[in-house]
C-alpha atoms as a PDB file:
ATOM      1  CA  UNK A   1     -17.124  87.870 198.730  1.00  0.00           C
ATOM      2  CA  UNK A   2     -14.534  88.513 195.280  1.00  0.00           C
ATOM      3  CA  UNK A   3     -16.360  88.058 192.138  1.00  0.00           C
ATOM      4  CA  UNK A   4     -18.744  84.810 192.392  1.00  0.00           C
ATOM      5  CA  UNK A   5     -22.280  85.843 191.420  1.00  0.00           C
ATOM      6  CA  UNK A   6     -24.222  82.892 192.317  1.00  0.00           C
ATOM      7  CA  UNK A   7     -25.753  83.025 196.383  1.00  0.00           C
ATOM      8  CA  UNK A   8     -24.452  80.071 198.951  1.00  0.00           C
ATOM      9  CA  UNK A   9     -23.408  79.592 202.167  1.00  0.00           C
ATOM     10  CA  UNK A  10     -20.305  78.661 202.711  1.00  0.00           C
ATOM     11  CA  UNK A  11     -19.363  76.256 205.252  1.00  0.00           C
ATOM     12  CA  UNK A  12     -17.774  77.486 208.354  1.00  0.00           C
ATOM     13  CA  UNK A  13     -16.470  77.228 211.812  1.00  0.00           C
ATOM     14  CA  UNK A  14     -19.175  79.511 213.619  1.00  0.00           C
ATOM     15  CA  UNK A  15     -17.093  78.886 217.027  1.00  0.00           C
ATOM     16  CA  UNK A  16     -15.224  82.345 215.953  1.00  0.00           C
ATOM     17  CA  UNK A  17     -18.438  84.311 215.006  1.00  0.00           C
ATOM     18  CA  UNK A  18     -18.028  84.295 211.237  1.00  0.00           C
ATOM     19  CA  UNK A  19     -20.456  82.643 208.826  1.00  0.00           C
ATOM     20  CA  UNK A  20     -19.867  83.289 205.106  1.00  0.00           C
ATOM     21  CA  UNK A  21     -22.657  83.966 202.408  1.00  0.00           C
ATOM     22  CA  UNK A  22     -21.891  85.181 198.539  1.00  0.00           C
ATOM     23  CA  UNK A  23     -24.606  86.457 196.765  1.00  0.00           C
ATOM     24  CA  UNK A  24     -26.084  87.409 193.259  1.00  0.00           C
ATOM     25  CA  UNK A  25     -24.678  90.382 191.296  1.00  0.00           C
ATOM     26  CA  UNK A  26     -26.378  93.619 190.504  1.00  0.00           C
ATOM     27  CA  UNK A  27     -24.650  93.818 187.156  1.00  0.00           C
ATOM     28  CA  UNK A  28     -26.403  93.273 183.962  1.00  0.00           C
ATOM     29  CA  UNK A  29     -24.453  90.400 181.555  1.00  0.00           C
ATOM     30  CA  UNK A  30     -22.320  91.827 179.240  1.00  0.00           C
ATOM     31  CA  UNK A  31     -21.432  90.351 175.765  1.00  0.00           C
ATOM     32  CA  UNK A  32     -18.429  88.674 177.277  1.00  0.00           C
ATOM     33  CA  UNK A  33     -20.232  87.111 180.175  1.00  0.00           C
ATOM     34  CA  UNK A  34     -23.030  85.714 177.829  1.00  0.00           C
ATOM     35  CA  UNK A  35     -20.248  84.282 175.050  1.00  0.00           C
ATOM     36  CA  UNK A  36     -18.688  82.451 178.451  1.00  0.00           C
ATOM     37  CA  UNK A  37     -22.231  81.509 178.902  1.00  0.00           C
ATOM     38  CA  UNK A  38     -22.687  83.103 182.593  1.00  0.00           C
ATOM     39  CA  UNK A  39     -26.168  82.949 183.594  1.00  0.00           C
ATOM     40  CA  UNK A  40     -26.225  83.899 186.876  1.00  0.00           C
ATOM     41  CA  UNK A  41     -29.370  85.586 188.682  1.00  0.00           C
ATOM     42  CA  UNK A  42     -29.474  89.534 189.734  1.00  0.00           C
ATOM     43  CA  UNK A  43     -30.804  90.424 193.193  1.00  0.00           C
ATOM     44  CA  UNK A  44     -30.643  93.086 196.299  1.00  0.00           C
ATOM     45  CA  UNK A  45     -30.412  91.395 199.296  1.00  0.00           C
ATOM     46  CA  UNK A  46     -30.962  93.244 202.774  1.00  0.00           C
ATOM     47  CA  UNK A  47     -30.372  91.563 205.938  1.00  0.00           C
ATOM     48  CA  UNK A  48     -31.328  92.415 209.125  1.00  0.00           C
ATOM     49  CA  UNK A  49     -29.216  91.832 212.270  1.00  0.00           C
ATOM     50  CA  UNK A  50     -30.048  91.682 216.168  1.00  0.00           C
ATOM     51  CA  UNK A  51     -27.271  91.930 218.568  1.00  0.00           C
ATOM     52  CA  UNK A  52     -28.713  88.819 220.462  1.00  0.00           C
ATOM     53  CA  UNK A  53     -30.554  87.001 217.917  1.00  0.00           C
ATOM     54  CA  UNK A  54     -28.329  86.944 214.965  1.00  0.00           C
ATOM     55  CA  UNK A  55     -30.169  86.998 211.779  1.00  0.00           C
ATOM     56  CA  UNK A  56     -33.822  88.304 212.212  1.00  0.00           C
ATOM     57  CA  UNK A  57     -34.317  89.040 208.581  1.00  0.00           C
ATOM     58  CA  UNK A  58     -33.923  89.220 205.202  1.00  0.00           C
ATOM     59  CA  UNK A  59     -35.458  90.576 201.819  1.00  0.00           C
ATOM     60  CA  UNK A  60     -34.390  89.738 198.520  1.00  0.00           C
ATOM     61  CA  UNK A  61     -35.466  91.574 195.207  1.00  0.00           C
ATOM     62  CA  UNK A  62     -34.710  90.356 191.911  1.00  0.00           C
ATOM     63  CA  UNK A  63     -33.268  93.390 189.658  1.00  0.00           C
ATOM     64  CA  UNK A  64     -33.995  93.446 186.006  1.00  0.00           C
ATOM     65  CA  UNK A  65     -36.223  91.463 183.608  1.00  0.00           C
ATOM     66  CA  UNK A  66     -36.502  87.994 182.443  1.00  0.00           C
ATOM     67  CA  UNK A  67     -33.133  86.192 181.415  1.00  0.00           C
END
């Protein structure tokens, strides 16, 4: 979802089979981003899907080193 960078749900109406989730970015801070004083997390997330169940599962790996 756009450019947020920090993961949450977002509330929604799940009557029309939609639920919202933003999550962290892949992209190293950048001199810019750390003058703002952006600190947000870096991670892969893969989630896995069943046509009947919904959400079955989900990894998330953290990319890069300490902050």
């Amino acid at each position: 979802m756009g450019h947020r960078h920090k993961f949450k749900r977002i509330p929604s109406d799940e009557n029309h089979g939609m639920q919202v989730e933003v999550f962290q970015t892949l992209r190293p801070n950048d001199a810019w981003g750390n003058a703002q004083g952006y600190t947000a997390g870096r991670s892969m997330s893969a989630i896995l899907y069943s046509q009947t169940e919904g959400d079955i599962g989900r990894v998330i790996q953290p990319v890069g080193g300490p902050r």
